[in-house]
PDB file of N, CA and C in Angstrom:
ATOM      1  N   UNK A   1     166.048-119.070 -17.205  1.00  0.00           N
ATOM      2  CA  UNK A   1     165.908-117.639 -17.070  1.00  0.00           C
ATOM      3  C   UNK A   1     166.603-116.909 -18.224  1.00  0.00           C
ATOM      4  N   UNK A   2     167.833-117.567 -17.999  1.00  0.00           N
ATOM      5  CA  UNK A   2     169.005-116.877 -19.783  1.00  0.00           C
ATOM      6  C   UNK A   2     167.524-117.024 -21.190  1.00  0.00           C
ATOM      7  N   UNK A   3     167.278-117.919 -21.435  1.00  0.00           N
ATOM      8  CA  UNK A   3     165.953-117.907 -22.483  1.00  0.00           C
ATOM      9  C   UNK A   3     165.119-116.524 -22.428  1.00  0.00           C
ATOM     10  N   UNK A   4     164.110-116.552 -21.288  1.00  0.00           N
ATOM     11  CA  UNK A   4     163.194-115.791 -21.119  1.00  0.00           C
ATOM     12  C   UNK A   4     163.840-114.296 -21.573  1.00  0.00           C
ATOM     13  N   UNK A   5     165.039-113.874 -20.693  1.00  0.00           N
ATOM     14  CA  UNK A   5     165.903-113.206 -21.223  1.00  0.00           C
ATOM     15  C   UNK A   5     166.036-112.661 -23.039  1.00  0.00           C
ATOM     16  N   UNK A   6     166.805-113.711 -23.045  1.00  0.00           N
ATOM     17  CA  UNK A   6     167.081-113.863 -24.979  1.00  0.00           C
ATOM     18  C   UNK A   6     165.346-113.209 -25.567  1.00  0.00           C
ATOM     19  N   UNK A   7     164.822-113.515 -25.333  1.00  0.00           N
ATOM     20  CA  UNK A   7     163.227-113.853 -26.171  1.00  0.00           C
ATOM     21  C   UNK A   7     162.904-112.390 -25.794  1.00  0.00           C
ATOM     22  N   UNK A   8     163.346-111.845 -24.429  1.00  0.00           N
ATOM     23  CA  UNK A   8     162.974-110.128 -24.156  1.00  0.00           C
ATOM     24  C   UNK A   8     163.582-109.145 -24.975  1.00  0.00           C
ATOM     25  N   UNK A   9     164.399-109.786 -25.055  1.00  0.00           N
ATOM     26  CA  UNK A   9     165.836-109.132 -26.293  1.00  0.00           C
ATOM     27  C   UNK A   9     165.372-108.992 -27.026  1.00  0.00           C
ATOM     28  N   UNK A  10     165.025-110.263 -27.770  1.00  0.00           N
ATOM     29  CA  UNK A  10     164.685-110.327 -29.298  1.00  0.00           C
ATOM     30  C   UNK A  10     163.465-109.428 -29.638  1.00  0.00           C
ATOM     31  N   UNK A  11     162.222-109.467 -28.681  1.00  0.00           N
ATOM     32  CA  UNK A  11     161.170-108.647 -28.678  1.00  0.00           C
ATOM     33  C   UNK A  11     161.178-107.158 -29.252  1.00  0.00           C
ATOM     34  N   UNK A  12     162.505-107.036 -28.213  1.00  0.00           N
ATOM     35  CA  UNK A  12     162.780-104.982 -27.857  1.00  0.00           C
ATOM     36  C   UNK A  12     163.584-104.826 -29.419  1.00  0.00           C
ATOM     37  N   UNK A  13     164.697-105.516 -29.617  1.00  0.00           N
ATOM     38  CA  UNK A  13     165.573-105.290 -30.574  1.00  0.00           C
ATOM     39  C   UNK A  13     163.931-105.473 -32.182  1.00  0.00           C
ATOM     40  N   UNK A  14     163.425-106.235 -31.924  1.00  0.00           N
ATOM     41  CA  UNK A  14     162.696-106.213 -33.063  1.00  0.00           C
ATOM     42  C   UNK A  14     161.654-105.094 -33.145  1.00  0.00           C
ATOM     43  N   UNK A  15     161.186-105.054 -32.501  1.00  0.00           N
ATOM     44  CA  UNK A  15     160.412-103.465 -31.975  1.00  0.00           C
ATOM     45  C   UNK A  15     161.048-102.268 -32.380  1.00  0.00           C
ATOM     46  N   UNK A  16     162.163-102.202 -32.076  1.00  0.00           N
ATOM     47  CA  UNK A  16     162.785-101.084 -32.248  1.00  0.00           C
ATOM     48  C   UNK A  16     163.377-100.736 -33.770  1.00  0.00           C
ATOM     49  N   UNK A  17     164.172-101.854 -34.169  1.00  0.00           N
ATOM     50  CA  UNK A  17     164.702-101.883 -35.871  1.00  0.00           C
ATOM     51  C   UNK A  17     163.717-101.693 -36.622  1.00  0.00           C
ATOM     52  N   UNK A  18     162.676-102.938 -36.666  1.00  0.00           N
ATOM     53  CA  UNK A  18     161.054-102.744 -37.326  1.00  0.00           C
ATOM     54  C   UNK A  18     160.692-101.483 -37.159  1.00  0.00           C
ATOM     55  N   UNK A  19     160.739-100.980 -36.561  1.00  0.00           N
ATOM     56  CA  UNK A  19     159.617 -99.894 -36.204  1.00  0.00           C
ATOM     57  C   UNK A  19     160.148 -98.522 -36.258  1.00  0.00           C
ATOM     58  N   UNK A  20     161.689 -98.314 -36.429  1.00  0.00           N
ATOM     59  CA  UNK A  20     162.340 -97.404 -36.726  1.00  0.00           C
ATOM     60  C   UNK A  20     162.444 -97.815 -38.630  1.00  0.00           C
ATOM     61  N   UNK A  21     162.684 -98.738 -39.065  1.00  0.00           N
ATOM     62  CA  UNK A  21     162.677 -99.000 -40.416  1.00  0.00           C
ATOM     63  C   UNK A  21     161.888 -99.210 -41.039  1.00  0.00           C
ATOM     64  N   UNK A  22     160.444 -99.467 -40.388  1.00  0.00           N
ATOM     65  CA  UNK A  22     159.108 -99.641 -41.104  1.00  0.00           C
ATOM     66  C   UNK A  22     158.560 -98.204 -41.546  1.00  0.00           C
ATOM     67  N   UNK A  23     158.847 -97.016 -40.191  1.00  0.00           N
ATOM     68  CA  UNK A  23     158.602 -95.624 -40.214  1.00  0.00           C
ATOM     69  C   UNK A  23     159.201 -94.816 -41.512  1.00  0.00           C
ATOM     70  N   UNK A  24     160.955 -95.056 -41.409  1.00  0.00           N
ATOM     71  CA  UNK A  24     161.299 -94.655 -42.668  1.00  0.00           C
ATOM     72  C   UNK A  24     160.923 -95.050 -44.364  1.00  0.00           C
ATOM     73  N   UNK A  25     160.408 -96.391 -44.250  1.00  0.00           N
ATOM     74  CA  UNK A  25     160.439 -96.950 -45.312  1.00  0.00           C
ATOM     75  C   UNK A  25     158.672 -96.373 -45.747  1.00  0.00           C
ATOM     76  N   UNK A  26     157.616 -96.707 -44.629  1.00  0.00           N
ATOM     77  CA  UNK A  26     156.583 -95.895 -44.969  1.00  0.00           C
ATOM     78  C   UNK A  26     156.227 -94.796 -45.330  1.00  0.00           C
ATOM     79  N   UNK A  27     157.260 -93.541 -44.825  1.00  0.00           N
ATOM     80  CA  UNK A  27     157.601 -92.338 -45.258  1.00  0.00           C
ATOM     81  C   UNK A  27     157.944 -92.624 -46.666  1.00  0.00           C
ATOM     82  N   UNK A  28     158.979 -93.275 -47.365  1.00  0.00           N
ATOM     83  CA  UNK A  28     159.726 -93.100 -48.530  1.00  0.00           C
ATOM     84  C   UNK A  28     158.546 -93.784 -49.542  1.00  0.00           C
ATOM     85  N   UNK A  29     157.653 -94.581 -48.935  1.00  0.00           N
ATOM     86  CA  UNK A  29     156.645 -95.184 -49.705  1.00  0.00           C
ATOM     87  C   UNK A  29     155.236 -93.898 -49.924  1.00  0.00           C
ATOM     88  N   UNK A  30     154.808 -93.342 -49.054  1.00  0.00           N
ATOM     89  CA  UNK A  30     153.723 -92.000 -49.291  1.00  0.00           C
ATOM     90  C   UNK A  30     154.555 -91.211 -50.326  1.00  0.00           C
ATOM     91  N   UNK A  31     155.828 -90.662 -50.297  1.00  0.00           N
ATOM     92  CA  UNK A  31     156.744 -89.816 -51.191  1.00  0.00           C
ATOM     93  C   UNK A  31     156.293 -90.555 -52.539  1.00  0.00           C
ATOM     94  N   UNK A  32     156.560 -91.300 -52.587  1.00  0.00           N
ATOM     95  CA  UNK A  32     156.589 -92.276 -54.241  1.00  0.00           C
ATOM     96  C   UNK A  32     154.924 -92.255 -54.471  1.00  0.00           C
ATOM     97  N   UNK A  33     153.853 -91.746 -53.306  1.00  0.00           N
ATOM     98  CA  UNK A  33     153.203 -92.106 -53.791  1.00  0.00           C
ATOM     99  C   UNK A  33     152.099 -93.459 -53.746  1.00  0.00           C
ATOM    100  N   UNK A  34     153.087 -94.371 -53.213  1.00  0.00           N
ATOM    101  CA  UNK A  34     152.470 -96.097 -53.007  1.00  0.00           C
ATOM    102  C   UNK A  34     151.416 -95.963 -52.217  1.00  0.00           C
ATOM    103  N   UNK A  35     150.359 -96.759 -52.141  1.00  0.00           N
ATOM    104  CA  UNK A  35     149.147 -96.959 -51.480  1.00  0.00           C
ATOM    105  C   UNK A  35     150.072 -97.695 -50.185  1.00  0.00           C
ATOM    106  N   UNK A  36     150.114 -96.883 -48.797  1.00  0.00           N
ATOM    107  CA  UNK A  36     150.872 -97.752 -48.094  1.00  0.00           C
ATOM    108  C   UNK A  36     149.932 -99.290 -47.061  1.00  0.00           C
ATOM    109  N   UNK A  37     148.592 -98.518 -47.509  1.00  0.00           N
ATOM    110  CA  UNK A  37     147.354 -99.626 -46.756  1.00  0.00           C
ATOM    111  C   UNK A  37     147.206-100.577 -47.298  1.00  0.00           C
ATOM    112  N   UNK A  38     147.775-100.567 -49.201  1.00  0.00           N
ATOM    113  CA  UNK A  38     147.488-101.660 -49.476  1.00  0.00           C
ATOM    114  C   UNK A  38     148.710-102.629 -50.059  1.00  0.00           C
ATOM    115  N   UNK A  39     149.602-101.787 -50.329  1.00  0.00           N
ATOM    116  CA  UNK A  39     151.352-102.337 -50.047  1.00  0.00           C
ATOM    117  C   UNK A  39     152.011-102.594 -49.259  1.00  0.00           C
ATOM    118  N   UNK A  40     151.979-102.043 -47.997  1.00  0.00           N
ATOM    119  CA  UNK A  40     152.789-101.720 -46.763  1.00  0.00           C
ATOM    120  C   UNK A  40     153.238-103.167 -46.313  1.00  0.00           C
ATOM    121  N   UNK A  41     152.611-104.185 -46.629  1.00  0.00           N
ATOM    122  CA  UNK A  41     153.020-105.675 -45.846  1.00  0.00           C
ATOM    123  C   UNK A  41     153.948-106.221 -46.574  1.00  0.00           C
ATOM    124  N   UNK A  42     154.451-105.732 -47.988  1.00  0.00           N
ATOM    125  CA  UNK A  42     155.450-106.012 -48.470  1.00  0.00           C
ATOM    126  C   UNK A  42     156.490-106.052 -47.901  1.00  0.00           C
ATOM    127  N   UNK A  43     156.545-104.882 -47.326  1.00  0.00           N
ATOM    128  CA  UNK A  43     157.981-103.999 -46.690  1.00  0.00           C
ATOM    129  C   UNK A  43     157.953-104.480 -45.568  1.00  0.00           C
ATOM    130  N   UNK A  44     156.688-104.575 -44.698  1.00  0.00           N
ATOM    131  CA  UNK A  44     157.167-105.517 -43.976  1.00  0.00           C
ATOM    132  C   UNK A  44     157.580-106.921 -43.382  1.00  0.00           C
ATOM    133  N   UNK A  45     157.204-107.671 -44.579  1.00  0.00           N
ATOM    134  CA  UNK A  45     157.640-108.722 -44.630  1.00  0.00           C
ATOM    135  C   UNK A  45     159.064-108.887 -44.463  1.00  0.00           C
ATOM    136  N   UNK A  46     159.565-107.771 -45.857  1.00  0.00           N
ATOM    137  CA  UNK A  46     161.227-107.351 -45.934  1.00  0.00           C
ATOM    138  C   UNK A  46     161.824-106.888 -45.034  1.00  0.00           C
ATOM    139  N   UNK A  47     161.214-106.136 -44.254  1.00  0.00           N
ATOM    140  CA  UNK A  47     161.829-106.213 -42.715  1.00  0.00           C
ATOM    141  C   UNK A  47     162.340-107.129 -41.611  1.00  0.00           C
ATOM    142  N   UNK A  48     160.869-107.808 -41.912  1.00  0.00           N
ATOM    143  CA  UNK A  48     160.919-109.198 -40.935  1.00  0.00           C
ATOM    144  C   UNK A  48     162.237-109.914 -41.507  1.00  0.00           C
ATOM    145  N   UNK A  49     162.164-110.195 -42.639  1.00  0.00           N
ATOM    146  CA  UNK A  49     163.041-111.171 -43.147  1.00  0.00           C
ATOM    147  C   UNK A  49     164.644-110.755 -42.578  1.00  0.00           C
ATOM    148  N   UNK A  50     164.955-109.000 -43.055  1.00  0.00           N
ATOM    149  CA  UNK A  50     166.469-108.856 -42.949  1.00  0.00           C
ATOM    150  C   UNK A  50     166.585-108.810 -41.313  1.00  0.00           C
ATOM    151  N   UNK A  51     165.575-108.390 -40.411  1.00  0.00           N
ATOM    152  CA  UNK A  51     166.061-108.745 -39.184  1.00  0.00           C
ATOM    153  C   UNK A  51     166.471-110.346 -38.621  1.00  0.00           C
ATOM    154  N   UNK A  52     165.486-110.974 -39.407  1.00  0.00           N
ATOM    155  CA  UNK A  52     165.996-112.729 -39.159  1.00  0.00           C
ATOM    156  C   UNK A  52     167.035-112.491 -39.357  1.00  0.00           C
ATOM    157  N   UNK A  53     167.592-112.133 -40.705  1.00  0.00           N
ATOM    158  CA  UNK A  53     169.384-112.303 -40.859  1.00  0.00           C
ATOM    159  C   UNK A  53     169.895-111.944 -40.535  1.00  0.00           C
ATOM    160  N   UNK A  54     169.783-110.069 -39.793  1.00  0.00           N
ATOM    161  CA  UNK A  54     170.958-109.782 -38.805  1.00  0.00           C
ATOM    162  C   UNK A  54     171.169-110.342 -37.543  1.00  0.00           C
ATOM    163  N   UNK A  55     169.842-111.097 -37.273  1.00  0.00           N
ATOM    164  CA  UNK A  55     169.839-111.298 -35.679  1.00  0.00           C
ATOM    165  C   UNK A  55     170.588-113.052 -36.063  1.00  0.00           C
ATOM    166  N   UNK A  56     170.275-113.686 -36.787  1.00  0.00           N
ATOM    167  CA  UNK A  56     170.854-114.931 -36.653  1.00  0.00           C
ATOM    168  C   UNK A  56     172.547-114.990 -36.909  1.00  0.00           C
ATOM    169  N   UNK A  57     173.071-113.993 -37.437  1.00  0.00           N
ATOM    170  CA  UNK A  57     174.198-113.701 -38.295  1.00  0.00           C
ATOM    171  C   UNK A  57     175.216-112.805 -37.030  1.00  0.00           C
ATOM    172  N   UNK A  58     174.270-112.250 -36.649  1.00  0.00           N
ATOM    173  CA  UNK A  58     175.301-111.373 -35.687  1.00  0.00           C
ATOM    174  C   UNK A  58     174.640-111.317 -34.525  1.00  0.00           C
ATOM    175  N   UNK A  59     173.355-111.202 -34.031  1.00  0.00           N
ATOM    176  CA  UNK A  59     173.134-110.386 -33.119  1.00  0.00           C
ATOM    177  C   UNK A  59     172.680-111.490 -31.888  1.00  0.00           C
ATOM    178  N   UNK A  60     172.859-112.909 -32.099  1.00  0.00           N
ATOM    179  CA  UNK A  60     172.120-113.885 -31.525  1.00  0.00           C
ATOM    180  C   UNK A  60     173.938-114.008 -30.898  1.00  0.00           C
ATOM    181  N   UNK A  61     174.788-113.846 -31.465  1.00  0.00           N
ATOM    182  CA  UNK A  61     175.836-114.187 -30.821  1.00  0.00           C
ATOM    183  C   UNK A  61     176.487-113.255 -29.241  1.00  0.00           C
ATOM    184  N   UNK A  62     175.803-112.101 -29.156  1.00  0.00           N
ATOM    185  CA  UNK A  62     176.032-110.938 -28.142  1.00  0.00           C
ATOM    186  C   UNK A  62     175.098-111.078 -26.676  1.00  0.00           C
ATOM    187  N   UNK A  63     174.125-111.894 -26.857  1.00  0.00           N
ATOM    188  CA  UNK A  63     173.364-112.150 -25.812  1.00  0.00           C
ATOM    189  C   UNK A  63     173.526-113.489 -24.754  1.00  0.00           C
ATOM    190  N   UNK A  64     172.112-113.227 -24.194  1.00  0.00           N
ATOM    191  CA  UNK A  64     172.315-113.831 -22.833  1.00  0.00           C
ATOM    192  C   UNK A  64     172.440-115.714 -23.047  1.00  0.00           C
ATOM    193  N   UNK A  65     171.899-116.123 -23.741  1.00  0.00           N
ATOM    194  CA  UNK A  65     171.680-117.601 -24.087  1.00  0.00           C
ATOM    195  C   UNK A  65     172.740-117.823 -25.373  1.00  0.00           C
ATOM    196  N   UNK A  66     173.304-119.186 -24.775  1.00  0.00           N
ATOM    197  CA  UNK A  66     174.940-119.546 -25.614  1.00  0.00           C
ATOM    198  C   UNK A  66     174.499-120.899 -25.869  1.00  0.00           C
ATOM    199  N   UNK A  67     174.479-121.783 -26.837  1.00  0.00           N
ATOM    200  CA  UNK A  67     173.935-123.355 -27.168  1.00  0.00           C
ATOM    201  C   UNK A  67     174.955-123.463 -27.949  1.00  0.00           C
ATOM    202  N   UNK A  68     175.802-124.428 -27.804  1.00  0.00           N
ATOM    203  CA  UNK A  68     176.843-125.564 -29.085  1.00  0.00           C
ATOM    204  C   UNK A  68     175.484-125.280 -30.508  1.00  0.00           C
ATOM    205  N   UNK A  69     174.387-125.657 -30.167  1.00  0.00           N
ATOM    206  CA  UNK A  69     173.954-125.280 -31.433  1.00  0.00           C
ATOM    207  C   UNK A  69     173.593-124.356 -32.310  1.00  0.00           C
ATOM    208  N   UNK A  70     173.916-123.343 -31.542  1.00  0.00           N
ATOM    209  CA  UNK A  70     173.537-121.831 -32.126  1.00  0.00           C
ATOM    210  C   UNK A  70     175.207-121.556 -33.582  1.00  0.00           C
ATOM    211  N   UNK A  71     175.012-121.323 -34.719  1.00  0.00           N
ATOM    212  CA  UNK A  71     175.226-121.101 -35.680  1.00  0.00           C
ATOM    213  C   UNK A  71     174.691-120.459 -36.822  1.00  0.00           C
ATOM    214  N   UNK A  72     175.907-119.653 -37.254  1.00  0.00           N
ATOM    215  CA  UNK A  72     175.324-118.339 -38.145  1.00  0.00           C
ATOM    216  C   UNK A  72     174.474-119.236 -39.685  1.00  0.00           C
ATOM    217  N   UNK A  73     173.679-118.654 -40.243  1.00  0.00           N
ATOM    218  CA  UNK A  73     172.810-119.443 -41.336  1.00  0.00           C
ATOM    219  C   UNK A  73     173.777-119.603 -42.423  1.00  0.00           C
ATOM    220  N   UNK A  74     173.481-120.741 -43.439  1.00  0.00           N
ATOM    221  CA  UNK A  74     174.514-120.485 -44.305  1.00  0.00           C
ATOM    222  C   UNK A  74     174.975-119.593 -45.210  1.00  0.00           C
ATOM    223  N   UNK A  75     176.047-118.872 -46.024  1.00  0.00           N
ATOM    224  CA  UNK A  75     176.064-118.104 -46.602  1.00  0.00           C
ATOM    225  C   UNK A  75     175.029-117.773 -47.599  1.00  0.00           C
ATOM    226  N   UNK A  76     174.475-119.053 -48.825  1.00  0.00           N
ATOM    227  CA  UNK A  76     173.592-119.100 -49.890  1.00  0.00           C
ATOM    228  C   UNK A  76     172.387-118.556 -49.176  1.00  0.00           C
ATOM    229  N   UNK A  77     171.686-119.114 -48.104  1.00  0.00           N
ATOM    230  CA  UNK A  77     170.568-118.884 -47.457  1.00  0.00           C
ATOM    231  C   UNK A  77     170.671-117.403 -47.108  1.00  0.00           C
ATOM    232  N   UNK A  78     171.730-116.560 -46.747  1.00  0.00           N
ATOM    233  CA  UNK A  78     171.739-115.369 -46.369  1.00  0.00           C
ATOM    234  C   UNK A  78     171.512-114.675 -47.483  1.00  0.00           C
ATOM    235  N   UNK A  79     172.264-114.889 -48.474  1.00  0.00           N
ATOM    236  CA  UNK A  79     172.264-114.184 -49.512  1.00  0.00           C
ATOM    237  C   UNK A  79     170.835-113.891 -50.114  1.00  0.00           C
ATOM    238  N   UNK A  80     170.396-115.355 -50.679  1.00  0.00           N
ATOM    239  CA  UNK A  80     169.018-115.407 -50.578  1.00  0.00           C
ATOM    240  C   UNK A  80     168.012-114.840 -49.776  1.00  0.00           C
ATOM    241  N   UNK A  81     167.951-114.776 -48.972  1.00  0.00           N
ATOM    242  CA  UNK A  81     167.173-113.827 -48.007  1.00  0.00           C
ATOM    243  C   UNK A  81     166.876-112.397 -47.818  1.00  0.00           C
ATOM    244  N   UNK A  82     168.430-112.057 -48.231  1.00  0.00           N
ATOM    245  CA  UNK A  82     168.738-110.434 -48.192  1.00  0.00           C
ATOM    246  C   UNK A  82     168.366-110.401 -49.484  1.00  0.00           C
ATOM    247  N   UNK A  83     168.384-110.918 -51.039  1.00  0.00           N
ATOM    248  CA  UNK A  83     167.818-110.477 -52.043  1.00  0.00           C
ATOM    249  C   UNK A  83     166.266-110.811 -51.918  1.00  0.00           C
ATOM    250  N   UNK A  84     165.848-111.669 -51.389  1.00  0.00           N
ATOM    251  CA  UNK A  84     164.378-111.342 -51.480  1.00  0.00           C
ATOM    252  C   UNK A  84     163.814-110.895 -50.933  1.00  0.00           C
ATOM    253  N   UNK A  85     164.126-110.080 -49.685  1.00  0.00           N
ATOM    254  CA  UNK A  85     163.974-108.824 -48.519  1.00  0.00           C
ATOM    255  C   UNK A  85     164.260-107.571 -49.480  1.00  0.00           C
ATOM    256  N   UNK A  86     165.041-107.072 -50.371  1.00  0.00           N
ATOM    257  CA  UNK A  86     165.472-106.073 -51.042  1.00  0.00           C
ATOM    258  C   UNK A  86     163.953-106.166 -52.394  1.00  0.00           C
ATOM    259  N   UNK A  87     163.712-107.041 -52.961  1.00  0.00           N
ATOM    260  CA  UNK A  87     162.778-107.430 -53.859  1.00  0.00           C
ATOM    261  C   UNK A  87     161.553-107.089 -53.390  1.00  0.00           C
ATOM    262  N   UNK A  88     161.023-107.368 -51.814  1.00  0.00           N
ATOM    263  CA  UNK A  88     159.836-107.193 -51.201  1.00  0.00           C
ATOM    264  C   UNK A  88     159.654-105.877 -50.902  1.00  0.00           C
ATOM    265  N   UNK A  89     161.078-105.267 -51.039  1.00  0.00           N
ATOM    266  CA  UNK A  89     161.164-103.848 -50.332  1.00  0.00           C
ATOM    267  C   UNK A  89     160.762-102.803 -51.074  1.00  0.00           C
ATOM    268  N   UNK A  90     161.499-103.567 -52.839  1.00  0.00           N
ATOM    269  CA  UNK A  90     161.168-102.476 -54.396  1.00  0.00           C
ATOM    270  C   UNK A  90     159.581-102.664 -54.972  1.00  0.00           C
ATOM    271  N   UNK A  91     158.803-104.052 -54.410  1.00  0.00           N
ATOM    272  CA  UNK A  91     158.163-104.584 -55.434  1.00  0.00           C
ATOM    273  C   UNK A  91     156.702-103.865 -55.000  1.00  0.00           C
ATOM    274  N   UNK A  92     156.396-102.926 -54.173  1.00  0.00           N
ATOM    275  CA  UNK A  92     155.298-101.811 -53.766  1.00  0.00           C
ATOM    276  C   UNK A  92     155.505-100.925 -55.029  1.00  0.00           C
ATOM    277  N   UNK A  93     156.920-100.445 -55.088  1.00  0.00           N
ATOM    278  CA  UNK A  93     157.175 -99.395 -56.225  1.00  0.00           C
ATOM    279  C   UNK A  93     157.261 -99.812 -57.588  1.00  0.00           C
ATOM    280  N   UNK A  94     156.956-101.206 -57.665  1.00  0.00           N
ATOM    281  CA  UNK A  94     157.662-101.253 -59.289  1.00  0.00           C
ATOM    282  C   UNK A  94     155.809-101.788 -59.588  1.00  0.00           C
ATOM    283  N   UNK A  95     155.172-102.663 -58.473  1.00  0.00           N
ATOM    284  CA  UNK A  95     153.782-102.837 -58.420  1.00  0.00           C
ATOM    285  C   UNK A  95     152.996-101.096 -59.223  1.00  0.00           C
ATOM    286  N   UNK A  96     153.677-100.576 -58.362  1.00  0.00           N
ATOM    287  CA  UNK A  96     152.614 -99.099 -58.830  1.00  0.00           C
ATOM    288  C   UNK A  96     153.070 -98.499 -60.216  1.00  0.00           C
ATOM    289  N   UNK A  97     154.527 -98.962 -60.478  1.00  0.00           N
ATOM    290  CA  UNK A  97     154.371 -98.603 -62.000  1.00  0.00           C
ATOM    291  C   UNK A  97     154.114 -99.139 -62.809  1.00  0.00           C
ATOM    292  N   UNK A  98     154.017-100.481 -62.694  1.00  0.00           N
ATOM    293  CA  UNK A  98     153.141-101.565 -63.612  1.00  0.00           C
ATOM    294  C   UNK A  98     151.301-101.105 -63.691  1.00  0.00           C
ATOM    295  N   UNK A  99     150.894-100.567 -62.497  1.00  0.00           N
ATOM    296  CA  UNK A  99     149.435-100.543 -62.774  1.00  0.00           C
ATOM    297  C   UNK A  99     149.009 -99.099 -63.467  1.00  0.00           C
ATOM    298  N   UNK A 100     150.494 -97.727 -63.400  1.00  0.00           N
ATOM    299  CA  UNK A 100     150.121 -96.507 -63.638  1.00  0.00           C
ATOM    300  C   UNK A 100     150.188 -96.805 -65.330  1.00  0.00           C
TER     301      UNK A 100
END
């Protein structure tokens, strides 16, 4: 039941960050200009990605399901992640000034 739980969590919490940060970031993408119909999966990829890392890093530790094997990702891998989440996030905008 603790699982089913966890997995409802993860659902709502992703729903909500995504979708509060996809909104802003789509906004800041029409401003600039970016085609967001045909960029927009960038960003959200970069979304997807930095929520993996907050949720494995911090947010997997506050909930209902506890495993000996649950451990934060390694530092390099985080790092990595968060720069190529930041890269996916610029590369709509730097895409559109390469083609202007």
């Amino acid at each position: 039941m603790k699982v089913l739980f966890e997995l409802m969590r993860i659902a709502i919490l992703f729903i909500v960050f995504g979708g509060i940060v996809r909104v802003f970031l789509y906004y800041a993408y029409s401003i600039l200009g970016i085609d967001v119909d045909r960029y927009g999966w960038f960003g959200s990829i970069g979304i997807l990605s930095l929520f993996f890392v907050l949720y494995r890093n911090k947010l997997q530790f506050s909930g209902w399901y506890w495993s000996k094997s649950v451990k934060k990702l390694p530092q390099k891998v985080s790092k990595t992640l968060i720069v190529g989440s930041i890269f996916l996030l610029i590369l709509p905008s730097l895409i559109r000034s390469f083609l202007n």
